[in-house]
Protein backbone atom coordinates (compact mmCIF):
# COMPACT_ATOMS: atom_id res chain seq x y z
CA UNK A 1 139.03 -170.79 151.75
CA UNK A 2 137.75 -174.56 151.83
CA UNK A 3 137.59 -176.35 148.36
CA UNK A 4 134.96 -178.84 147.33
CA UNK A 5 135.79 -182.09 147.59
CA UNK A 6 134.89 -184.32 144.36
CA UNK A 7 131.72 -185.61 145.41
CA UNK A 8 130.42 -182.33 146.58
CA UNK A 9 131.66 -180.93 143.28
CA UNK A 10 129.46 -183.21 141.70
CA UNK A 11 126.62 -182.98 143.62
CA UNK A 12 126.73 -179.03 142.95
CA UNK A 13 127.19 -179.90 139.10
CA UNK A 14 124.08 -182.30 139.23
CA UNK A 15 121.93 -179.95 140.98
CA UNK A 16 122.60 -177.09 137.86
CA UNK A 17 122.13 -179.42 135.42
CA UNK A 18 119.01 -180.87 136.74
CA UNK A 19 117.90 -177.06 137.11
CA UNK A 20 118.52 -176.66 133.49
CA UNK A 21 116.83 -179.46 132.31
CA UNK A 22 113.64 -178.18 133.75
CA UNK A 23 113.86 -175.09 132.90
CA UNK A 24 114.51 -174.71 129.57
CA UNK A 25 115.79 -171.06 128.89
CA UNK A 26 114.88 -169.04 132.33
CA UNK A 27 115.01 -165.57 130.69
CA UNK A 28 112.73 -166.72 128.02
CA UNK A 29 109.34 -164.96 128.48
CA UNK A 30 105.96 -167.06 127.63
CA UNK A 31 103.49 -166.65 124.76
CA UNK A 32 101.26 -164.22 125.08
CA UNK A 33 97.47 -165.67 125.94
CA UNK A 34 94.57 -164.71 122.81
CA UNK A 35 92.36 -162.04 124.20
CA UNK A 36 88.79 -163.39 125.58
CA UNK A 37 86.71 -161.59 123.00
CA UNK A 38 83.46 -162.65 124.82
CA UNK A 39 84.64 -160.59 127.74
CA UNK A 40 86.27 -157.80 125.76
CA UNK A 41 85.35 -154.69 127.23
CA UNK A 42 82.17 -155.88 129.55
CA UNK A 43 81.64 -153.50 132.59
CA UNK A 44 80.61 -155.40 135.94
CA UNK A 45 76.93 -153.96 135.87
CA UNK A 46 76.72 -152.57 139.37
CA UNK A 47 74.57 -149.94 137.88
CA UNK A 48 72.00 -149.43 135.32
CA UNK A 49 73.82 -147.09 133.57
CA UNK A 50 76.81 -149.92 133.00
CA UNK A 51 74.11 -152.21 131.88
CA UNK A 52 73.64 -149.27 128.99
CA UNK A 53 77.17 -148.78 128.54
CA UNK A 54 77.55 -152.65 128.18
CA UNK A 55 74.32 -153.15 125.77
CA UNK A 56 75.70 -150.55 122.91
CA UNK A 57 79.18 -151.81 123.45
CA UNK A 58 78.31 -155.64 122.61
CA UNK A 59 75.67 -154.13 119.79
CA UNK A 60 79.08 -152.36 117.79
CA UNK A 61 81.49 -155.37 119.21
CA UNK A 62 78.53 -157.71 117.48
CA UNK A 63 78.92 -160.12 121.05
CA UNK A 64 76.23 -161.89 121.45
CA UNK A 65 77.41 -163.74 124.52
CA UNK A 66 77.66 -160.39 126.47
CA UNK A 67 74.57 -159.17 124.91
CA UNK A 68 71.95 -161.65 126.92
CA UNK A 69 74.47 -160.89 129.90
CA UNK A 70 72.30 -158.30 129.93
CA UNK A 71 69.25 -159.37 130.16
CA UNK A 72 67.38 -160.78 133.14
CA UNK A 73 66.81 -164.45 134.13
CA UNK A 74 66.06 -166.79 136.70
CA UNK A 75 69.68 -167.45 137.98
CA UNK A 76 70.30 -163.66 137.61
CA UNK A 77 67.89 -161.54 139.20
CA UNK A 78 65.20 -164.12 140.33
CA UNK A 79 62.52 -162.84 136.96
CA UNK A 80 62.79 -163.77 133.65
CA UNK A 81 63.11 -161.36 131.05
CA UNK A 82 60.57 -160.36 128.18
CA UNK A 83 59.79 -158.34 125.37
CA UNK A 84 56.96 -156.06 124.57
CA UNK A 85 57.73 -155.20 120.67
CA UNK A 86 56.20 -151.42 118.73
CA UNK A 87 52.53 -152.71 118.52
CA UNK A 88 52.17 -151.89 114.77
CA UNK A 89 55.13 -154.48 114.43
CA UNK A 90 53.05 -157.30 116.76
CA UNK A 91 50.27 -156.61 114.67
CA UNK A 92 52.08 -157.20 111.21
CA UNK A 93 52.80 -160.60 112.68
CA UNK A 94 50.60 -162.42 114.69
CA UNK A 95 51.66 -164.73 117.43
CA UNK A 96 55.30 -164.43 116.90
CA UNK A 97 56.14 -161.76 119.71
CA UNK A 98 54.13 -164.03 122.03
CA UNK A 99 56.17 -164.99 125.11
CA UNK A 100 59.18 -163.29 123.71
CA UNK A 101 61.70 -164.12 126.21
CA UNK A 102 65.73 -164.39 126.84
CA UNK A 103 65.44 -167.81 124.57
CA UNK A 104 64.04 -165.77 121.59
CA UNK A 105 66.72 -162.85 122.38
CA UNK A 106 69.10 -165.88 121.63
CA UNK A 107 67.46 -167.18 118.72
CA UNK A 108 66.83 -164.10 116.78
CA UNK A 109 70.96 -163.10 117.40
CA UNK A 110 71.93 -166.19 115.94
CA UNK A 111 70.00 -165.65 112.97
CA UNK A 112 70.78 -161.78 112.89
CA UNK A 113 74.88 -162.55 113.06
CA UNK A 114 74.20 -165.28 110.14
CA UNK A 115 73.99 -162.24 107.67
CA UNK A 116 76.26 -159.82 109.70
CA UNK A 117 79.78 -159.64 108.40
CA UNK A 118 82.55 -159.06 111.35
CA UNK A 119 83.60 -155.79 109.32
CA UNK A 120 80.31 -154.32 109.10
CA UNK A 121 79.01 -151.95 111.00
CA UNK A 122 76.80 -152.19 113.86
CA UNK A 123 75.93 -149.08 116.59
CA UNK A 124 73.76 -148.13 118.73
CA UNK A 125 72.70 -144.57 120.16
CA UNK A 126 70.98 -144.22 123.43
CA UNK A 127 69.69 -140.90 125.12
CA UNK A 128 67.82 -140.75 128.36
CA UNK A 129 64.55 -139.24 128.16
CA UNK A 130 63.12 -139.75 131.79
CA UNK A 131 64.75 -142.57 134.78
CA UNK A 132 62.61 -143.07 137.52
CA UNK A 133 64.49 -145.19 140.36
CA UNK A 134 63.07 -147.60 143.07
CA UNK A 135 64.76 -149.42 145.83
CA UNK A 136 65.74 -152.35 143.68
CA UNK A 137 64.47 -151.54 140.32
CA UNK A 138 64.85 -148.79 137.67
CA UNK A 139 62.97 -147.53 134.55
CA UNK A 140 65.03 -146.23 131.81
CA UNK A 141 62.90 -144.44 128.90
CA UNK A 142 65.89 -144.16 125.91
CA UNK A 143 65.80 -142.36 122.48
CA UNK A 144 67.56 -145.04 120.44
CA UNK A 145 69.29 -145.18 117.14
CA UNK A 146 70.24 -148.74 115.65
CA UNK A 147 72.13 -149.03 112.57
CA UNK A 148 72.93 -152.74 111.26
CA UNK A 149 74.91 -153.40 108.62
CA UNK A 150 73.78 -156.75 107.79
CA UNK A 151 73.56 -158.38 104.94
CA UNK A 152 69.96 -159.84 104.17
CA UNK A 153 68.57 -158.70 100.61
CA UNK A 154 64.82 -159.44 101.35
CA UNK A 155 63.32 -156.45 100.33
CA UNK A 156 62.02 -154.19 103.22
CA UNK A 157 64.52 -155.25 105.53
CA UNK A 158 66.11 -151.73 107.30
CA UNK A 159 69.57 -151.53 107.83
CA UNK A 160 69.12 -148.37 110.75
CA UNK A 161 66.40 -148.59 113.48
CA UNK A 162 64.66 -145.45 115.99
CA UNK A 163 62.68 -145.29 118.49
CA UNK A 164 62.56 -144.82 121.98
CA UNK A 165 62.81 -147.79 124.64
CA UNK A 166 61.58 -148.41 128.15
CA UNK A 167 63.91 -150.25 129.95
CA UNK A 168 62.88 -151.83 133.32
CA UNK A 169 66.13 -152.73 135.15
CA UNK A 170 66.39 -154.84 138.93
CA UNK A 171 69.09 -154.84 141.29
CA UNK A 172 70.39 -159.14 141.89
CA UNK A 173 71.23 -160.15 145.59
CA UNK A 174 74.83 -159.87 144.24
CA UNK A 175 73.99 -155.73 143.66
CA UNK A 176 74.19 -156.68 140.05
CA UNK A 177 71.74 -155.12 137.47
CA UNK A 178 69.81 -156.39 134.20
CA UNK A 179 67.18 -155.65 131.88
CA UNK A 180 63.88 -157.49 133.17
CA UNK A 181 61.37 -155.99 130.83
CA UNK A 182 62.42 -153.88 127.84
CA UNK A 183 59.08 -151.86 125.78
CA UNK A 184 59.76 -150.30 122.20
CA UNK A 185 57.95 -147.37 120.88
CA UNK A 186 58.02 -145.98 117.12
CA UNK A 187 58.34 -142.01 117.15
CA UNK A 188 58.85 -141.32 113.58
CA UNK A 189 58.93 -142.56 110.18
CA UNK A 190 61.74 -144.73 110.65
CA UNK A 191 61.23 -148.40 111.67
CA UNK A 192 61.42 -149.21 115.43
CA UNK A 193 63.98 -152.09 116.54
CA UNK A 194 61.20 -154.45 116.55
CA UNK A 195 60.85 -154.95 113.18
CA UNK A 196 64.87 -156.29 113.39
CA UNK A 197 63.36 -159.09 115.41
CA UNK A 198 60.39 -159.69 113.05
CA UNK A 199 62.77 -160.09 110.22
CA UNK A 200 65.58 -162.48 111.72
CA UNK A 201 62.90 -163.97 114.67
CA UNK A 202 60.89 -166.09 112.47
C-alpha cells in the first residue's frame, strides 16, 4: 500500500477542512418554511364545482386573497365580473349596487375582515338546486347558508345569511373556471347575502 507523501497529506487535509467550513454541520436539517396561508388549501379550479369547493373554503378560512381568485376578470377569463344583489336589498339603497364589480368584492372584504376576529366563525353552505352546462360556461343555481361571526354592533346587522344564488361560471383559455356573474335571491325570512354587502360596502 502507497503512503501519502506530506504535501499530498496536506492537500487531502485542506480539502476537508475547506469542506467543513462551508458546510457547517452536514447532518443538520434546515428550518422548516411558514405555511403560505393565502394558498392554504386552494383547489386548481379546473371545474366549476372546485370553484364551489374553493369559495366556502376561503369564506370559513376568512382568505380574502383566494376569495376574488374566484371571481372573473379581464386577465382571467377575458369578462369582468359583476354583481346583481336580492332586489329588495338594491332598493333599500340606491345607487350603491351600481356597477358592483371585482373592485367592490375587494372593498367590501376589507371592510367585512375589519370587524371579523381570526377565531370567529365564518361558513358557508351550498346546495345545488339546478346546473345547466354550455361549451364554455356553466350556471350554478345554489341554496346558500352564510353565517358570519363578525363583530359590528350597528343594530340590524345579521350575523347568518340564506338564500339561493345563481352562479354563472366560464371556462379561461388555460381550462380554468371563475365566477363571471353571480345573482342572489331571498327565499325566506332570513336576510339574503346582499344585505352583508350593504352593511360593510358603503
Amino acid at each position: 500500500m502507497r503512503l501519502l507523501t506530506r504535501s499530498q497529506l496536506f492537500i487531502l487535509l485542506a480539502g476537508i477542512g475547506l469542506l467543513c467550513v462551508q458546510c457547517k454541520t452536514p447532518f443538520s436539517t434546515r428550518e422548516p418554511e411558514e405555511p403560505n396561508s393565502s394558498q392554504s388549501n386552494w383547489v386548481q379550479p379546473t371545474s366549476p364545482n372546485y370553484v364551489m369547493i374553493n369559495l366556502r373554503t376561503c369564506i370559513s378560512e376568512k382568505n380574502s386573497q383566494n376569495y376574488l381568485r374566484c371571481l372573473a376578470d379581464t386577465g382571467t377569463a377575458a369578462v369582468t365580473f359583476y354583481y346583481i344583489p336580492e332586489s329588495s336589498v338594491a332598493a333599500a339603497n340606491p345607487g350603491l349596487f351600481n356597477g358592483w364589480n371585482k373592485e367592490s368584492e375587494r372593498n367590501y372584504l376589507n371592510q367585512l375582515l375589519a370587524y371579523l376576529p381570526k377565531d370567529s366563525l365564518s361558513t358557508l353552505t351550498l346546495t345545488l338546486i339546478r346546473e345547466n352546462a354550455f361549451q364554455d360556461s356553466v350556471v350554478l343555481v345554489q341554496e346558500y347558508i352564510l353565517t358570519m361571526g363578525h363583530k359590528q354592533q350597528t343594530e340590524g346587522c345579521p350575523r347568518q345569511f340564506r338564500g339561493q344564488a345563481e352562479f354563472r361560471l366560464r371556462r379561461s383559455a388555460e381550462d380554468l373556471w371563475y365566477i363571471y356573474k353571480w345573482s342572489d335571491f331571498a327565499t325566506g325570512d332570513q336576510p339574503a347575502w346582499s344585505v352583508l354587502r350593504a352593511f360593510f360596502g358603503k
